[in-house]
Protein backbone atom coordinates (compact mmCIF):
# COMPACT_ATOMS: atom_id res chain seq x y z
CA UNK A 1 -222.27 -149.95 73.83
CA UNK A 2 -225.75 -150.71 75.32
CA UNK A 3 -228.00 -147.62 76.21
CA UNK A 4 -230.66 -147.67 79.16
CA UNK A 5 -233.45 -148.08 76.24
CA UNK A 6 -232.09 -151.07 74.94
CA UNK A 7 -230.31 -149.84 71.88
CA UNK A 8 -226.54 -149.64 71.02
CA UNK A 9 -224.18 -146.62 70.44
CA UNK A 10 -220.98 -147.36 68.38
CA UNK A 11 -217.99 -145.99 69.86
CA UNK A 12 -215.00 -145.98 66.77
CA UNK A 13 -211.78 -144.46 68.09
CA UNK A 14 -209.22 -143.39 65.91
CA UNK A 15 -206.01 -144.64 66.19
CA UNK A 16 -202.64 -142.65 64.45
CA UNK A 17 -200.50 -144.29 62.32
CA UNK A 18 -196.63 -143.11 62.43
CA UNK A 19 -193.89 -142.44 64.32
CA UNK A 20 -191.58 -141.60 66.96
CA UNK A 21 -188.15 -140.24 67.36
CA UNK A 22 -186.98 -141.29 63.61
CA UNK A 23 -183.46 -140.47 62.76
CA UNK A 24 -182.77 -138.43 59.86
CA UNK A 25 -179.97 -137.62 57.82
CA UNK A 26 -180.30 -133.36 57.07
CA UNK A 27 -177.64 -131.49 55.07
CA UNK A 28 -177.58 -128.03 56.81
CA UNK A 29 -175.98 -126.12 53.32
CA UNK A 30 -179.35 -126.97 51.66
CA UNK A 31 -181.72 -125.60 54.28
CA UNK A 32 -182.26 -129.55 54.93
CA UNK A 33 -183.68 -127.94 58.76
CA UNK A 34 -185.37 -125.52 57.28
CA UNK A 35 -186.99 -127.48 55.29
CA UNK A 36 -188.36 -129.80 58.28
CA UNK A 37 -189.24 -126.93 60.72
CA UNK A 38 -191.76 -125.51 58.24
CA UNK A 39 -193.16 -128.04 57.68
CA UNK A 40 -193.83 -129.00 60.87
CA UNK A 41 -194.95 -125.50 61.76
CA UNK A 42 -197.68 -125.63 58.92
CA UNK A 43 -199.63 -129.03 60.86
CA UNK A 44 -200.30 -129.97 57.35
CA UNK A 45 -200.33 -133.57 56.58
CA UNK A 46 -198.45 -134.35 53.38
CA UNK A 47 -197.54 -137.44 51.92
CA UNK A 48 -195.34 -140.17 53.45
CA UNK A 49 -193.16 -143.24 52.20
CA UNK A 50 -190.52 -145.65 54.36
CA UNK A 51 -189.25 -148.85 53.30
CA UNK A 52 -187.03 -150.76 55.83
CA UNK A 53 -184.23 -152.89 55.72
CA UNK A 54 -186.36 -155.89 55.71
CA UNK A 55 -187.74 -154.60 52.75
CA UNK A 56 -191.07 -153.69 54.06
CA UNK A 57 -193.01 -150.46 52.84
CA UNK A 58 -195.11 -148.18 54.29
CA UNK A 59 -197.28 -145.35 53.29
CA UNK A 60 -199.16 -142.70 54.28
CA UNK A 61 -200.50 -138.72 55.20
CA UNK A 62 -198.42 -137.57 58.00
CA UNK A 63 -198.09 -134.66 59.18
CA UNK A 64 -194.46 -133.55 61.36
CA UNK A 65 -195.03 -132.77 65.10
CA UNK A 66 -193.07 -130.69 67.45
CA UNK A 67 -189.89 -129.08 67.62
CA UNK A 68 -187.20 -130.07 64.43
CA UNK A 69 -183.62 -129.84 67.19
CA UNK A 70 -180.65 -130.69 64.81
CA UNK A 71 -177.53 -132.10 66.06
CA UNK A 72 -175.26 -130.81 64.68
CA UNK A 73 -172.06 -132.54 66.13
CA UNK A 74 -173.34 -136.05 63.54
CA UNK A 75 -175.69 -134.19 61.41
CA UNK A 76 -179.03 -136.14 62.11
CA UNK A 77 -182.21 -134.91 63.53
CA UNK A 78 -184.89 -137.30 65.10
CA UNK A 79 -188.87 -136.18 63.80
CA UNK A 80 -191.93 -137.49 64.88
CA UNK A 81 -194.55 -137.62 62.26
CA UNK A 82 -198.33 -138.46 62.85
CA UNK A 83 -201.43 -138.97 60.55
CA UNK A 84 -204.49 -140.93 60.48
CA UNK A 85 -203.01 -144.00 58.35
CA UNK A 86 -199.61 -145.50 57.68
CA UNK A 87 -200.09 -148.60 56.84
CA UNK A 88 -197.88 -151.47 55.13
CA UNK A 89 -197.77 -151.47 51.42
């Protein structure tokens, strides 16, 4: 970006890697929920693996965000995990 002196600034923005309203499978009679909840309580990032059906992998530090609200009635919960990289393998 172009001052009024006629040098430049660089402006980086980060951008997250992640995601959003994953379904999980959680076994409530090991503390599965438990389990989540503290960790998203800490805010630490911690590490993070997915492959997907297509065979695609993806790694990364990520750290849980928000509110871990089982359902109970098909025992799944949906987390949200950010971080600054998750990239493909």
């Amino acid at each position: 970006k172009p001052t009024g002196n006629g040098g430049m600034h660089t402006i980086q923005r980060l951008k997250l890697g992640g995601f959003d309203s994953l379904p999980l499978s959680v076994d409530s009679s090991r503390g599965d929920v438990e389990f989540l909840q503290g960790k998203a309580d800490a805010g630490e990032p911690g590490p993070c693996s997915m492959t997907l059906i297509n065979g695609e992998a993806y790694a990364g530090n990520l750290a849980l965000q928000g509110e871990i609200d089982p359902n109970t009635g098909d025992g799944q919960v949906e987390i949200t995990a950010l971080g600054s990289k998750f990239e493909l393998i």
